[in-house]
Protein backbone atom coordinates (compact mmCIF):
# COMPACT_ATOMS: atom_id res chain seq x y z
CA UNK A 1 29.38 -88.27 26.78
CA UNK A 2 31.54 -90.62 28.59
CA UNK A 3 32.15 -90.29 32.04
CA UNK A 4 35.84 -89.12 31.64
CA UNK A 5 34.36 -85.91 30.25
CA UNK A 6 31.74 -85.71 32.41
CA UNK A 7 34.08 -85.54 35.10
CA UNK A 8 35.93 -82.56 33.79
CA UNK A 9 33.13 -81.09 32.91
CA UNK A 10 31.49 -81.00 36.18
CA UNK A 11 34.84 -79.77 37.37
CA UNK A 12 34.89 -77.04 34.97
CA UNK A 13 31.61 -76.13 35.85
CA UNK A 14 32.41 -76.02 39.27
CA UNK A 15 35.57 -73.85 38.77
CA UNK A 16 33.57 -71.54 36.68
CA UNK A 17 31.06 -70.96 39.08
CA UNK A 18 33.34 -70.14 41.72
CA UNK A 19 35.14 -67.81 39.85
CA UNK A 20 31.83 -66.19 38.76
CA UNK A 21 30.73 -66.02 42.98
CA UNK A 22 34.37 -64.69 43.55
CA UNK A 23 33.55 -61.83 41.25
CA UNK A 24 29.75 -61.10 41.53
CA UNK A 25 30.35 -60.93 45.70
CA UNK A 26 33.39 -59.03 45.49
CA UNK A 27 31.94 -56.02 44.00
CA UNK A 28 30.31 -54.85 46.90
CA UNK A 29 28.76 -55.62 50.33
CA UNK A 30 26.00 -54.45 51.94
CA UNK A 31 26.12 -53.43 56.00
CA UNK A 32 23.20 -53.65 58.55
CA UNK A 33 22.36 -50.38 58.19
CA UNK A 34 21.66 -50.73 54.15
CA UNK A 35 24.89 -48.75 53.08
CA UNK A 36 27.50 -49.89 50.50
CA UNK A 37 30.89 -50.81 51.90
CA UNK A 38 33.57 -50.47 49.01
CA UNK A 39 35.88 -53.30 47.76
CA UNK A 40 39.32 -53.88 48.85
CA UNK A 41 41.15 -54.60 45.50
CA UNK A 42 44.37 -56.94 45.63
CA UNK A 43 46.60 -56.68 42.94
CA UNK A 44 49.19 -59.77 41.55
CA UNK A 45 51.42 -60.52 38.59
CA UNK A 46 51.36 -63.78 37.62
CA UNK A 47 53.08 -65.98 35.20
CA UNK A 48 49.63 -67.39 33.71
CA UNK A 49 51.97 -67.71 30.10
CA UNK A 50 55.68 -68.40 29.65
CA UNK A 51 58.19 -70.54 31.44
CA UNK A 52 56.59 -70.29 34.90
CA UNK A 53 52.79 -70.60 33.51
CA UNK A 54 52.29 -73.94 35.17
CA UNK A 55 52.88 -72.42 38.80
CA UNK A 56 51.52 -69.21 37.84
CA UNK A 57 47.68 -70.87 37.52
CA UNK A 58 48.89 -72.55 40.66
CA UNK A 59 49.25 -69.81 42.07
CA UNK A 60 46.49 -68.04 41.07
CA UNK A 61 43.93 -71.03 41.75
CA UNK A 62 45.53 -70.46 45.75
CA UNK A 63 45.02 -66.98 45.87
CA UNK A 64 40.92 -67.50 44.34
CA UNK A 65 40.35 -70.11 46.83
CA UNK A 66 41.53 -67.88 49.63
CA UNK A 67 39.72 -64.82 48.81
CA UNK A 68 36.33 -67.04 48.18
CA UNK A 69 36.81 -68.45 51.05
CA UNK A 70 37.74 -65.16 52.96
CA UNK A 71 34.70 -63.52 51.47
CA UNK A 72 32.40 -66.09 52.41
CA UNK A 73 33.39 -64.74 56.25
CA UNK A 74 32.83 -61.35 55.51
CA UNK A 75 35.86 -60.78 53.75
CA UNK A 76 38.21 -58.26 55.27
CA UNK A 77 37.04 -55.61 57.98
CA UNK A 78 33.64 -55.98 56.23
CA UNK A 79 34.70 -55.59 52.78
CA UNK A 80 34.63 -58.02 50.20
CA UNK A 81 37.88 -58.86 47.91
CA UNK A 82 38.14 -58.36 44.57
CA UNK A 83 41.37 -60.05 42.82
CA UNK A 84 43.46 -58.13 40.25
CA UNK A 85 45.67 -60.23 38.07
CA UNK A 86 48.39 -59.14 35.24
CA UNK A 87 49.75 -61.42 33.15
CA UNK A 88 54.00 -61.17 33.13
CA UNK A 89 54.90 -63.75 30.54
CA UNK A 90 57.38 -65.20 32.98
CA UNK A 91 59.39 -62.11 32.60
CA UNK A 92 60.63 -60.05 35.08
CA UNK A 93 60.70 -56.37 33.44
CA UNK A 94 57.03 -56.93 32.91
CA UNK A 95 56.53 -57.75 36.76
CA UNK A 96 58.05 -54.90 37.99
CA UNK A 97 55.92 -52.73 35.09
CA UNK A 98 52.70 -54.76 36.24
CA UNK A 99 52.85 -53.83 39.68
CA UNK A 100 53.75 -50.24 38.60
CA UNK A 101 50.44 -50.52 36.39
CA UNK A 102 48.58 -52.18 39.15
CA UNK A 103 49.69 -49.17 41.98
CA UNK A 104 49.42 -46.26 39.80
CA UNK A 105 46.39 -46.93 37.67
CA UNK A 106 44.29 -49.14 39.00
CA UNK A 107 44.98 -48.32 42.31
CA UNK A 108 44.86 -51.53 44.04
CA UNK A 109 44.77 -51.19 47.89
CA UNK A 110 47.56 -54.21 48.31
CA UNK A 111 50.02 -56.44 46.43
CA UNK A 112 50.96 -59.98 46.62
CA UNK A 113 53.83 -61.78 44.99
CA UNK A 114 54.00 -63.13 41.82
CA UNK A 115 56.19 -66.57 41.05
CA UNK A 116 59.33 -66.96 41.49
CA UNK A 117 62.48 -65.59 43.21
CA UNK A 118 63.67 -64.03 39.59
CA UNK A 119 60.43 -61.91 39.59
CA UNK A 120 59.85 -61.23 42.96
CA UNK A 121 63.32 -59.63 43.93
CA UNK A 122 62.88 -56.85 41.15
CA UNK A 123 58.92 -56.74 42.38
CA UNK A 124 59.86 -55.80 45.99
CA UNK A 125 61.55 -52.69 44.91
CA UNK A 126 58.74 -50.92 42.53
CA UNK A 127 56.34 -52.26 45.77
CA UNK A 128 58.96 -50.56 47.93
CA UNK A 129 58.96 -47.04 46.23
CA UNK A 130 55.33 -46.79 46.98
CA UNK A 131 54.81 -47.84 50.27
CA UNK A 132 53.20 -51.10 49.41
CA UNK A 133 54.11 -54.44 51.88
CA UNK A 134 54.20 -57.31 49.17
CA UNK A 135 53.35 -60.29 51.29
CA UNK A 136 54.83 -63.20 49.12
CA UNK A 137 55.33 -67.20 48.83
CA UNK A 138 57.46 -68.10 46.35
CA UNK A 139 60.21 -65.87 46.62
CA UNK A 140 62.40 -67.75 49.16
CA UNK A 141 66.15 -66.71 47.59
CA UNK A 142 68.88 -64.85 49.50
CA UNK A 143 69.17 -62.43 47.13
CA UNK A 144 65.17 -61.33 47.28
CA UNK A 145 66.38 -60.04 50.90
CA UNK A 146 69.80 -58.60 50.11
CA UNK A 147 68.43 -55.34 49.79
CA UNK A 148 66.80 -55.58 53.26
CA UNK A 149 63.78 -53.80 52.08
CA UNK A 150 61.04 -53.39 54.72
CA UNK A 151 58.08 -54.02 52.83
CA UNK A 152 58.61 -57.83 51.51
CA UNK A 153 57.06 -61.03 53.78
CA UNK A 154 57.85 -64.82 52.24
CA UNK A 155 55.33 -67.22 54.46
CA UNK A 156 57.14 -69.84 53.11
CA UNK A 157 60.70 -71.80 53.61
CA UNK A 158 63.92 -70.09 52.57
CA UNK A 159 65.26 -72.00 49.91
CA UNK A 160 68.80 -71.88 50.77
CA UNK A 161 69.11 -74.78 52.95
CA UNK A 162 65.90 -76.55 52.25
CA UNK A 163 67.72 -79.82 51.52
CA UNK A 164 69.16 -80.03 54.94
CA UNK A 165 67.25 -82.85 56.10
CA UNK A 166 67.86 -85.45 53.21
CA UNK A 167 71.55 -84.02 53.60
CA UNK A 168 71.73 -85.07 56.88
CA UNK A 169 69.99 -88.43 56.28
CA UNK A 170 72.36 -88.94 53.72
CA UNK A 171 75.41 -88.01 55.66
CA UNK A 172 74.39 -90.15 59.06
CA UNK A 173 74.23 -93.38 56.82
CA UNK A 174 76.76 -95.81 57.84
CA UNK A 175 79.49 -95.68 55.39
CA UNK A 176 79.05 -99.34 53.46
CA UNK A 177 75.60 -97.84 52.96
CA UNK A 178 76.44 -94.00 51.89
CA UNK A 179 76.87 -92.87 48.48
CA UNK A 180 79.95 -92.62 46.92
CA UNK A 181 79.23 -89.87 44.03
CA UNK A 182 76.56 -87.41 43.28
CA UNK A 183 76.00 -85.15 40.47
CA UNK A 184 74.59 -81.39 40.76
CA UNK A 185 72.99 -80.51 37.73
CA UNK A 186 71.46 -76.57 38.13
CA UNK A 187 69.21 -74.25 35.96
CA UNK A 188 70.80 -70.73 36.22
CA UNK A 189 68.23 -69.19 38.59
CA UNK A 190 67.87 -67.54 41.76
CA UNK A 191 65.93 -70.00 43.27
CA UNK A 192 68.19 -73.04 42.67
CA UNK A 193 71.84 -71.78 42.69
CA UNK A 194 72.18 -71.59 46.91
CA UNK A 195 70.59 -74.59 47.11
CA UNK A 196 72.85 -77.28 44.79
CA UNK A 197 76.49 -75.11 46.26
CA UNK A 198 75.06 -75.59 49.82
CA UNK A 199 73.89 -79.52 48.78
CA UNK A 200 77.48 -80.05 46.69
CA UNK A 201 79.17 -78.13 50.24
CA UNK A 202 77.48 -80.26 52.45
CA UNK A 203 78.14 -83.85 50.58
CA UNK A 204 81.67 -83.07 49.84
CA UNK A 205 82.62 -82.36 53.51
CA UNK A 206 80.90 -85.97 54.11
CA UNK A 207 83.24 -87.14 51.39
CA UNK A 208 81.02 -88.12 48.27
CA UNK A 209 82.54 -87.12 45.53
CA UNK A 210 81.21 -84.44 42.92
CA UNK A 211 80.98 -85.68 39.30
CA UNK A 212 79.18 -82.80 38.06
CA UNK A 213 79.50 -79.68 39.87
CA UNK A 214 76.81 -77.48 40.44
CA UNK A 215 78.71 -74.11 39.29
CA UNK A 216 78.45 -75.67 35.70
CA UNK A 217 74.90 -73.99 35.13
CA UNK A 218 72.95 -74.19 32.43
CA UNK A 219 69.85 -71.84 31.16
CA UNK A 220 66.60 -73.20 31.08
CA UNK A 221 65.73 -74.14 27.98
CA UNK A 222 63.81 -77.33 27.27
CA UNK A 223 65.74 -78.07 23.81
CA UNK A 224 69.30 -77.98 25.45
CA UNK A 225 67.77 -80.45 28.69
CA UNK A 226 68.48 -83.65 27.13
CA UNK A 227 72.08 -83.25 26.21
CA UNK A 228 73.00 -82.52 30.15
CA UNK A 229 70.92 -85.07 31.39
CA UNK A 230 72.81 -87.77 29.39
CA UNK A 231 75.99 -86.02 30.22
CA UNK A 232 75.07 -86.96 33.88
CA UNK A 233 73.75 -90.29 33.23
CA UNK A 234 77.27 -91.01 31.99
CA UNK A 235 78.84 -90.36 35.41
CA UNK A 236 76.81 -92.89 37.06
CA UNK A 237 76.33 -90.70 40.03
CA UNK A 238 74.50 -92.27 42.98
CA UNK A 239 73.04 -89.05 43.70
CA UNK A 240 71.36 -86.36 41.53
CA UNK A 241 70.87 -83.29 43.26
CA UNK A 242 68.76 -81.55 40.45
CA UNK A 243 68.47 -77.84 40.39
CA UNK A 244 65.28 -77.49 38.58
CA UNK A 245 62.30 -74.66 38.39
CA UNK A 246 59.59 -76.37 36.73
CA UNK A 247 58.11 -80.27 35.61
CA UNK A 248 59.73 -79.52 31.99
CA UNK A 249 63.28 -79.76 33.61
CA UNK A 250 62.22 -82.87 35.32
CA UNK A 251 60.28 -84.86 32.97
CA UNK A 252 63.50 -83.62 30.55
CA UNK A 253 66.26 -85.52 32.90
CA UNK A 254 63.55 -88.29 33.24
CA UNK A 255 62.96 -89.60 30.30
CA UNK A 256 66.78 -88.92 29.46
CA UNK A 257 67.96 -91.18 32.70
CA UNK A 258 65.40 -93.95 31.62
CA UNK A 259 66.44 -94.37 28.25
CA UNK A 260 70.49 -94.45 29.32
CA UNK A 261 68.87 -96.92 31.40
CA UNK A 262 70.34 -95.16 34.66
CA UNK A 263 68.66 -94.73 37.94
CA UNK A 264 70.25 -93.13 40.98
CA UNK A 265 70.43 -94.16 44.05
CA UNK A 266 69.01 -90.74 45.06
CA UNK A 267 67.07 -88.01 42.86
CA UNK A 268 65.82 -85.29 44.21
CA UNK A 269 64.52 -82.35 42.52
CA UNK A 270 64.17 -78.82 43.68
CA UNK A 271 61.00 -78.29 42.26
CA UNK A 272 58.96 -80.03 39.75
CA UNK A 273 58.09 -83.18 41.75
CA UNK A 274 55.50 -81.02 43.82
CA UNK A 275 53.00 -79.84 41.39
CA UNK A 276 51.17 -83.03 41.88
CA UNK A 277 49.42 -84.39 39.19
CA UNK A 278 51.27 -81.85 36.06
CA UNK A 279 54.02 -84.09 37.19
CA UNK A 280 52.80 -87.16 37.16
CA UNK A 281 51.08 -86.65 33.92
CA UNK A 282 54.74 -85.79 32.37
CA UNK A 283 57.05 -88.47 33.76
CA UNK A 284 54.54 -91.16 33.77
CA UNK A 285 52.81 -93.05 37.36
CA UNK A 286 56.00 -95.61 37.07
CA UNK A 287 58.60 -93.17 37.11
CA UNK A 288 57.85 -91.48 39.76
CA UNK A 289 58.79 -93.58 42.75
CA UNK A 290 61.44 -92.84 45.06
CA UNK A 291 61.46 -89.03 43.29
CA UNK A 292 62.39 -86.91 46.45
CA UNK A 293 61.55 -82.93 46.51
CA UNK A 294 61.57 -80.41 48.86
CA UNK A 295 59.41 -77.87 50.61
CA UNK A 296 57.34 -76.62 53.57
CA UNK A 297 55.87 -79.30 55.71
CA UNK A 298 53.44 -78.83 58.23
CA UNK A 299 54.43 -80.73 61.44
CA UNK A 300 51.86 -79.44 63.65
CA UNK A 301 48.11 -81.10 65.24
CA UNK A 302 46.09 -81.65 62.23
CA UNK A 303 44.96 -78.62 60.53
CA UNK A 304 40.84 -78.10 60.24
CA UNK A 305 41.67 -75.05 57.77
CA UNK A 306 44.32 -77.24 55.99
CA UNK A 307 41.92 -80.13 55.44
CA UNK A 308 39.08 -78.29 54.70
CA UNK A 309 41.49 -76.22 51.63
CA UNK A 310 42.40 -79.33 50.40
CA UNK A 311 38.89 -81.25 50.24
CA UNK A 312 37.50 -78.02 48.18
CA UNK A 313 40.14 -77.90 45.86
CA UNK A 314 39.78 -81.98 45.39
CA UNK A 315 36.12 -80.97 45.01
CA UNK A 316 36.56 -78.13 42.36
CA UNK A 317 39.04 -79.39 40.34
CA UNK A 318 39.25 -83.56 41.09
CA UNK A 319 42.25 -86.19 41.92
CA UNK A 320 42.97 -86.35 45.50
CA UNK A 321 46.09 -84.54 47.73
CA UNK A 322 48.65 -85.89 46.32
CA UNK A 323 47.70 -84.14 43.27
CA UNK A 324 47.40 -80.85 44.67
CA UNK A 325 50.09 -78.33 43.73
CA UNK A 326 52.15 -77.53 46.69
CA UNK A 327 52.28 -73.90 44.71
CA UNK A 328 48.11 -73.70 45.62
CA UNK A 329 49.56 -73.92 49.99
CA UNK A 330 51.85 -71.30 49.32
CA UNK A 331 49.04 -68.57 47.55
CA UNK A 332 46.57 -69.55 50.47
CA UNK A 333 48.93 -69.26 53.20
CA UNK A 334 49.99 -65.35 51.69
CA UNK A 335 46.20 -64.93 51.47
CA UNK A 336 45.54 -66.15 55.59
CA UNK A 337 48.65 -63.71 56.95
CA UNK A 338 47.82 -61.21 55.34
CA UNK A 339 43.88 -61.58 56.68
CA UNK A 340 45.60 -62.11 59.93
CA UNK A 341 47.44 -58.73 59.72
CA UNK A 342 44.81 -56.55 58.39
CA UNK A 343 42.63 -58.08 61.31
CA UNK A 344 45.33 -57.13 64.13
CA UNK A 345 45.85 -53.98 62.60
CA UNK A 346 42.26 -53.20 62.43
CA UNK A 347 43.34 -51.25 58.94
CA UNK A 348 44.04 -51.97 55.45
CA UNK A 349 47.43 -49.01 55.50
CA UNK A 350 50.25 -50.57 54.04
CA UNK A 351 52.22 -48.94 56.67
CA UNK A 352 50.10 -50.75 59.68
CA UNK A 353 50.67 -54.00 57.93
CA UNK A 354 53.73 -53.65 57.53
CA UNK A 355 54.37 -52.65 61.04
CA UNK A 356 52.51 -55.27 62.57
CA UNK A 357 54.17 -58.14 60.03
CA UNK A 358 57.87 -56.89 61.61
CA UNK A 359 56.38 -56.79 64.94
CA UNK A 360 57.25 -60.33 65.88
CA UNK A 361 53.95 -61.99 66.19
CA UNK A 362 53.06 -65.38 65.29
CA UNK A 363 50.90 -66.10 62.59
CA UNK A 364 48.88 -69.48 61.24
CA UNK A 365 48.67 -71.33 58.14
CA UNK A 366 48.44 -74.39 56.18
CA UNK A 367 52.21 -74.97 55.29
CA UNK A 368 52.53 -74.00 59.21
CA UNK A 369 53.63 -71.14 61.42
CA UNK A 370 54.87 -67.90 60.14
CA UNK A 371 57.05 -65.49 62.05
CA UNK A 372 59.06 -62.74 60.33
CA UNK A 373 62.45 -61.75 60.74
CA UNK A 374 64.35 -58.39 60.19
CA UNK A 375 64.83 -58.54 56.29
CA UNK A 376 61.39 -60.68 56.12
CA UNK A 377 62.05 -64.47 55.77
CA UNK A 378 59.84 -66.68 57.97
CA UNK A 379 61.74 -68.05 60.78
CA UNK A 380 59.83 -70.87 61.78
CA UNK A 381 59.48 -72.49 58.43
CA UNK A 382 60.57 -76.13 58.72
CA UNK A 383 62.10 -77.79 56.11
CA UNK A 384 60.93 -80.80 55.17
CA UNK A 385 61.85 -83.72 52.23
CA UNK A 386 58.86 -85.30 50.06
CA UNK A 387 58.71 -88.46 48.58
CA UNK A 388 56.71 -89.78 46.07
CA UNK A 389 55.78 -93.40 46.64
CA UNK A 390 53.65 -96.35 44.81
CA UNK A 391 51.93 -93.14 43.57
CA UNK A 392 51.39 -91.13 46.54
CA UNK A 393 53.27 -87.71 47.77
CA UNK A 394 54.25 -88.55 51.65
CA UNK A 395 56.38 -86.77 53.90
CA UNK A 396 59.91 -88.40 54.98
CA UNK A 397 62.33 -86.29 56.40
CA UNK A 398 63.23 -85.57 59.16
CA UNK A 399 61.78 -88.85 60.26
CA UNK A 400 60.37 -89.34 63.53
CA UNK A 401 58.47 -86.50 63.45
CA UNK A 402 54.46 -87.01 63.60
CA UNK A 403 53.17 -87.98 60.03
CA UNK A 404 56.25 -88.99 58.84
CA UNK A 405 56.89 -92.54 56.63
CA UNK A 406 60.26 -93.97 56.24
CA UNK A 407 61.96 -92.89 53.67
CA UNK A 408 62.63 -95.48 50.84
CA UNK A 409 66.33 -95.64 50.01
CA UNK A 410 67.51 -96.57 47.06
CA UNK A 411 65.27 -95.61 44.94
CA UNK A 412 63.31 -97.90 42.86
CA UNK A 413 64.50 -98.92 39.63
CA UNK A 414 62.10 -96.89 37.04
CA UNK A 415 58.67 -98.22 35.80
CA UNK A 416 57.44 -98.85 32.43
């Protein structure tokens, strides 16, 4: 055996036996006084198949390390948690009939989010008709909270105006330095659409010129990728705001820009760029330099909780942080608020949590703090820009703040 596949075999091994802990202490737990103290059951659909697979097992990996970790306190009020997942194929019809399954027949005591913005806006209103609070972290779109339904809680960033900062880095250059053009490829979706118009809104006022609006979507389909992405490596646009769900789209207009042999001044993708080592694997360690993305940062003291998440995961399942997908922060941080409400309300009811999740308080976790507005979007989310560099995934904008790096502008040519 060679010591590559030893590795991944002790990983394995590891993974399996904390999945096999998860379950066999979940089942029950025993009080002082020798009696039997049922489960509390959680119930998800996830994307483990389909488009959104890859963030789905992120996902999922978050939400097991959580509840281990929760259990190995006590788990909640004294009862140990047992996970419930349902596969959705990436599809939302089968979301909203998998939490319908999960409520109705297997009776699962809560619900958390699935993927997505596209499955968790249809999966707040089957949650809704039953009383359930679906405490979420990847449903960040506008339209997720247009129905202002009580019951839904994102923990992390709205996605409409996550750009801002490298929008208003780009903006504040000095004008010899600023680009001239960008281009605004988007994948028809929920979760990209507000944030390429507000990016395109933004840039235009500061007068860069569009090349390739974002309004000219496109549906997101890996065979179709290519063709766009050379149609935007023939504008030569200095900037390429990419409107992208997954590593697919990504490593699509990747390997597409390196072959026209053109390389932005700026390329930043909306998602893709974050799920750590998937990515890296699929555009190669040299092409990944000066790739911006972003997402939640946490711009607090250093986190004990945080750190201690991220050396078990490098522990169960190997690389280091930068490989970590930032999808694995957002299922643990939906696992810690809801702990933190249950614990405050002193009760499991739906309706408590729910209560107490609208009643203004402050909560911790490791993208940050969470506070919940009126409709359910976390106020004090901070946006933050990502960049990868000489192979690691550091934090750049805004700069100045504590555990920031400077920002490398332009980006590197790409690697080989």
């Amino acid at each position: 055996m060679t010591p590559r596949s030893a590795r991944f075999l002790s990983v394995g091994v590891t993974a399996a036996i904390l999945t096999a802990t998860l379950a066999a202490c979940s089942s029950s737990s025993s009080t002082a006084g020798g009696t039997t103290k049922s489960p509390i059951v959680i119930g998800a659909s996830l994307s483990t198949t389909g488009s959104f697979s890859a963030d789905g097992q992120a996902f999922k990996r978050g939400y097991q390390l959580w509840a281990h970790d929760q259990n190995k306190k006590g788990g909640l009020l004294g009862h140990k948690i047992v996970l419930k997942f349902l596969n959705d194929n990436s599809d939302p019809n089968t979301a909203v009939s998998n939490y319908q399954t999960l409520i109705t027949v297997d009776h699962v005591n809560l619900t958390i989010g699935p993927f997505s913005s596209l499955l968790t806006a249809p999966s707040v209103t089957v949650t809704h008709r039953y009383g359930y609070a679906l405490v979420e972290g990847a449903g960040g779109s506008p339209l997720v909270f247009s129905t202002k339904l009580n019951n839904v809680f994102d923990v992390s960033l709205p996605v409409a105006k996550s750009l801002q900062p490298l929008l208003s880095y780009l903006t504040s250059l000095p004008a010899g330095q600023r680009p001239k053009t960008a281009a605004y490829p988007t994948v028809n979706d929920l979760f990209t659409t507000f944030q390429t118009a507000y990016a395109q809104q933004v840039l235009s006022a500061a007068g860069i010129r569009t090349v390739y609006p974002a309004a000219r979507l496109f549906q997101p389909e890996v065979a179709q990728y290519k063709g766009i992405a050379d149609q935007v490596a023939r504008t030569k646009a200095d900037v390429v705001v990419l409107g992208s769900l997954d590593v697919p789209t990504v490593q699509a207009f990747t390997q597409a820009f390196v072959q026209q042999h053109y390389s932005p001044k700026v390329f930043v993708a909306t998602a893709g760029p974050d799920q750590g080592a998937a990515y890296v694997k699929a555009v190669g360690g040299g092409n990944t330099d000066g790739v911006l993305v972003p997402n939640t940062s946490y711009l607090g003291a250093p986190d004990p909780v945080r750190n201690a998440m991220q050396a078990e995961y490098v522990g169960l399942y190997g690389g280091n942080t930068s490989s970590i997908n930032a999808d694995v922060y957002e299922a643990y941080s939906v696992g810690q608020v809801l702990t933190q409400a249950i614990e405050a309300a002193h009760s499991t009811s739906n309706a408590k949590i729910i209560a107490y999740l609208h009643s203004g308080a402050t909560m911790t976790s490791v993208q940050g703090p969470v506070k919940f507005d009126a409709v359910g979007e976390n106020i004090l989310a901070t946006p933050a820009v990502y960049q990868w560099q000489k192979g690691k995934y550091v934090f750049v904008l805004p700069s100045g703040v504590s555990g920031s790096v400077p920002i490398v502008y332009p980006k590197p040519a790409w690697g080989k």
